[in-house]
Protein backbone atom coordinates (compact mmCIF):
# COMPACT_ATOMS: atom_id res chain seq x y z
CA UNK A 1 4.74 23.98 -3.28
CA UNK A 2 4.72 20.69 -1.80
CA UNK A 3 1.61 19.07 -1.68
CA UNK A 4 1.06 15.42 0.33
CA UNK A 5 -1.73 13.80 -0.51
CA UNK A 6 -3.56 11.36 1.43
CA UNK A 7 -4.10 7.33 0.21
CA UNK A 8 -7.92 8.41 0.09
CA UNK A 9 -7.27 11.65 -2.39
CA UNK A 10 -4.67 9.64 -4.36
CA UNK A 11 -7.34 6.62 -4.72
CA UNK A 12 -10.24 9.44 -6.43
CA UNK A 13 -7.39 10.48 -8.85
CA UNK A 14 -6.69 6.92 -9.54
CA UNK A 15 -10.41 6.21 -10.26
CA UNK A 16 -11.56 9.24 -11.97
CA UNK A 17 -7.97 9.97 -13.59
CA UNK A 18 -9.98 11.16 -17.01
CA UNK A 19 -11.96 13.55 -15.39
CA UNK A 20 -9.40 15.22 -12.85
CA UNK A 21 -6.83 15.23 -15.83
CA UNK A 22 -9.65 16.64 -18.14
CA UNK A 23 -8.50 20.28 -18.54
CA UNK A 24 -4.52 18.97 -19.14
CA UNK A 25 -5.66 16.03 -21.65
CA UNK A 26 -8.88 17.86 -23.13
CA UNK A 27 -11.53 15.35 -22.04
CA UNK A 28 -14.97 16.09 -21.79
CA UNK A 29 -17.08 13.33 -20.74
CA UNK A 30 -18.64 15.54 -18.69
CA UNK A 31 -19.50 14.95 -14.70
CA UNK A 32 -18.51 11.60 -13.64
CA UNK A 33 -20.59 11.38 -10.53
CA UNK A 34 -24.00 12.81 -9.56
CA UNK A 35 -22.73 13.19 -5.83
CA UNK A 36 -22.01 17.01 -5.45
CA UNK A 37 -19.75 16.41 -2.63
CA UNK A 38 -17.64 14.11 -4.75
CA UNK A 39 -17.76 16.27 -7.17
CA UNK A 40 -16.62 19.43 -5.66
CA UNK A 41 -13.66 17.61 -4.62
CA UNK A 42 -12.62 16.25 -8.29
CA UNK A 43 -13.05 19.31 -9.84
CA UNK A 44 -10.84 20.86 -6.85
CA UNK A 45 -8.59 18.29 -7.79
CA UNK A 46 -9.00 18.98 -11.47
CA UNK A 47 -7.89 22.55 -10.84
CA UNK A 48 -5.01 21.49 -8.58
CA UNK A 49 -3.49 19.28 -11.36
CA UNK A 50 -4.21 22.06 -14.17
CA UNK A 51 -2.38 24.62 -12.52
CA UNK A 52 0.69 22.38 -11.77
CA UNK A 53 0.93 22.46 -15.64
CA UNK A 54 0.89 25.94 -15.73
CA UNK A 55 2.85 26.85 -12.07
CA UNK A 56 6.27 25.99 -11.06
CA UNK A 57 7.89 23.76 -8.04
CA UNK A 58 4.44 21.69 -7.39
CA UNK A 59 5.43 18.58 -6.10
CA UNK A 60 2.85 15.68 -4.50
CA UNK A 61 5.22 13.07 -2.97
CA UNK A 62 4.83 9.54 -2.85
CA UNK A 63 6.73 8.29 0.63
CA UNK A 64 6.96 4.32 0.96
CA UNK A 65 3.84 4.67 3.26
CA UNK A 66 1.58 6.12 1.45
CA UNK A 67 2.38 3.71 -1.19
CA UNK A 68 2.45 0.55 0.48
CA UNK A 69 -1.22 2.20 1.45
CA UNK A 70 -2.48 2.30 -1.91
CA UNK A 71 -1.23 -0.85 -2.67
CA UNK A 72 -2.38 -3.02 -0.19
CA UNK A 73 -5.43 -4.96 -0.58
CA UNK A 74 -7.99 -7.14 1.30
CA UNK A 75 -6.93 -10.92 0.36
CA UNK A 76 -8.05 -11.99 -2.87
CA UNK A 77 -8.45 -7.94 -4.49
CA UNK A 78 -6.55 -6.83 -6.48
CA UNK A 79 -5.25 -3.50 -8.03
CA UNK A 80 -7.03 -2.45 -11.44
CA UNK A 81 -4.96 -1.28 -14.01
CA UNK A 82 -6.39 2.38 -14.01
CA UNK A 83 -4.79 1.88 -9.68
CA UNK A 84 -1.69 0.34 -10.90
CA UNK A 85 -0.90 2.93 -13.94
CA UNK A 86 -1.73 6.07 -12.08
CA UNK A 87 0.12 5.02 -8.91
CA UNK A 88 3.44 3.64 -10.60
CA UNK A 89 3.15 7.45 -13.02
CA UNK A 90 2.43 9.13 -8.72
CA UNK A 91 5.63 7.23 -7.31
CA UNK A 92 7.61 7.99 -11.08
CA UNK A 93 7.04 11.85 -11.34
CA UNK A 94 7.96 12.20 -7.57
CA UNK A 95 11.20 10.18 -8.08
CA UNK A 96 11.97 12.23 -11.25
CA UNK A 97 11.04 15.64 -9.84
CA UNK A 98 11.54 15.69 -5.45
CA UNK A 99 12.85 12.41 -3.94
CA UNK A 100 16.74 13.01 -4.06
CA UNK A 101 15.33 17.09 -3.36
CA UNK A 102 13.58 15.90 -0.47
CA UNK A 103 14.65 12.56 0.96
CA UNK A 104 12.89 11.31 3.96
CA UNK A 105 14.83 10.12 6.82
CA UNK A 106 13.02 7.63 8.62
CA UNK A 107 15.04 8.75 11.84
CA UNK A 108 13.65 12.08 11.39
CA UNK A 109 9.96 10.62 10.48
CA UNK A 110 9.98 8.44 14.06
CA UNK A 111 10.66 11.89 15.92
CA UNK A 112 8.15 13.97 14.08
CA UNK A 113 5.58 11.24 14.55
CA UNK A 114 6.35 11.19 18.65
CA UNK A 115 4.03 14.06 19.43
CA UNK A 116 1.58 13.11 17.16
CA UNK A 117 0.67 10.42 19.46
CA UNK A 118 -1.51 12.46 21.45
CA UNK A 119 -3.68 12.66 18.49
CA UNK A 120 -5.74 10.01 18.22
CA UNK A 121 -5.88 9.24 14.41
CA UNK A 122 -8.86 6.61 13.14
CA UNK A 123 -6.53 4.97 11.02
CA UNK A 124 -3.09 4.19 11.58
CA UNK A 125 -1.06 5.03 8.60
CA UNK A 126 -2.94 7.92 8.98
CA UNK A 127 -0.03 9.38 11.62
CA UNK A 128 2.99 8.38 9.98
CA UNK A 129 1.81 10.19 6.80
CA UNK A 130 1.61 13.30 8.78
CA UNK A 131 4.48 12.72 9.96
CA UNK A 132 6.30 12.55 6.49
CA UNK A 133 4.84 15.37 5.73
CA UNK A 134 6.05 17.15 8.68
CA UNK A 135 10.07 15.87 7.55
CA UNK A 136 8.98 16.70 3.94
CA UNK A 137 7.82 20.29 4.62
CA UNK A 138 4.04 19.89 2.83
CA UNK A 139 2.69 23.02 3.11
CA UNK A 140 -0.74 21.53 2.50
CA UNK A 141 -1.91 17.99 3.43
CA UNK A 142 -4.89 16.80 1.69
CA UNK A 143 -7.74 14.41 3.08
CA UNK A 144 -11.27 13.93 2.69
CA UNK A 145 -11.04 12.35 5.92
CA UNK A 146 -13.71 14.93 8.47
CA UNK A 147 -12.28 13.52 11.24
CA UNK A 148 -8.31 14.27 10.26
CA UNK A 149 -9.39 17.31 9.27
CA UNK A 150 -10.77 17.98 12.42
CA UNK A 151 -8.37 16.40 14.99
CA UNK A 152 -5.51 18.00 12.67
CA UNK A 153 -6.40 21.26 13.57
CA UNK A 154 -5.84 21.15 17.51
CA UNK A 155 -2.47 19.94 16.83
CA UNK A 156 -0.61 23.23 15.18
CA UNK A 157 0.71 21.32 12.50
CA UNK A 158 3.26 23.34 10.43
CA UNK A 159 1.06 23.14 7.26
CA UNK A 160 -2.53 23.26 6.36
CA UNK A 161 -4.92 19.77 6.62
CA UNK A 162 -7.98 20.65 3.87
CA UNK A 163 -9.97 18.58 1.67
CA UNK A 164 -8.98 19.47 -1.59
CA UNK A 165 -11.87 21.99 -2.09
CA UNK A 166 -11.13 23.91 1.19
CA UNK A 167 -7.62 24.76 -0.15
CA UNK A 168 -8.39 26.00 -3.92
CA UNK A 169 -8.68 29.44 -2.46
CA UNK A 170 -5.57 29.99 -0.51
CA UNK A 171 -3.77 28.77 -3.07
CA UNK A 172 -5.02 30.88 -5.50
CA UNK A 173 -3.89 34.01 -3.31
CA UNK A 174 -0.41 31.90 -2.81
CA UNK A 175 0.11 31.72 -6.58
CA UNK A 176 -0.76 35.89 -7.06
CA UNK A 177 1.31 36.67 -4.26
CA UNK A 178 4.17 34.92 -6.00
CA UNK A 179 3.57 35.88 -9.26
């Protein structure tokens, strides 16, 4: 199952990396956040990262985009080292387990992203990561991003847009169905 992750569900792993690892590493710090919202989506994301332990084929790719996303900062910020760490282990386990599987033409990325112009995206990386996800063949693309969500769903994309939370569910059927 490949799984693309948006720079905004990347950046909550990167900042509460004990906690979403928790049930892989055996930490128990307990809640990290008192925000219910936030945490329905970390311990979605929790889950999602437990049972690619335990599953097969689970692959989150990390395109040059997305990347250069995550590591681009307002002048004069920096990266922490929790940001750095996480997203140099994100871009290692995708080269080690999909990039020469699933290598993304840019050729093919420009004419995936063509109709997607008609969707008017809030942020602009926000199209060309659909679009590699399109070339890749995600078949889920998570966001916490409402309005992606949203504006994703007119468009008949050829996977599912969810926040991480909206998609524990399906999945769960996915993995009994190919059990």
């Amino acid at each position: 199952m490949l799984i693309f992750m948006d720079a905004n569900i990347v950046q909550l792993v990167a900042d509460y990396e004990d906690f979403v690892f928790g049930l892989i590493s055996g930490y128990d710090g307990g809640a990290p956040t008192i925000d219910q919202r936030l945490l329905k989506e970390l311990e979605a994301l929790q889950t999602l990262f437990y049972w690619e332990q335990v599953g097969d084929g689970w692959l989150y790719p990390a395109t040059p985009g997305l990347m250069k996303e995550l590591c681009e900062r307002k002048p004069g910020e920096k990266l922490t080292r929790e940001q750095e760490r996480v997203y140099e282990g994100f871009l290692k386990a995708w080269q080690d387990h999909g990039a020469a599987e699933f290598p993304l033409d840019e050729k093919n990325v420009d004419i995936a992203e063509r109709p997607l112009m008609d969707i008017k995206f809030k942020d602009l990386p926000d199209r060309r990561h659909v679009a590699d996800a399109i070339v890749l063949g995600a078949d889920y693309f998570l966001t916490n991003d409402g309005e992606m969500i949203s504006k994703s769903k007119q468009a008949n994309l050829p996977f599912r847009v969810r926040r991480p939370s909206e998609c524990i569910h399906e999945m769960l059927r996915g993995l009994f169905l190919y059990t």
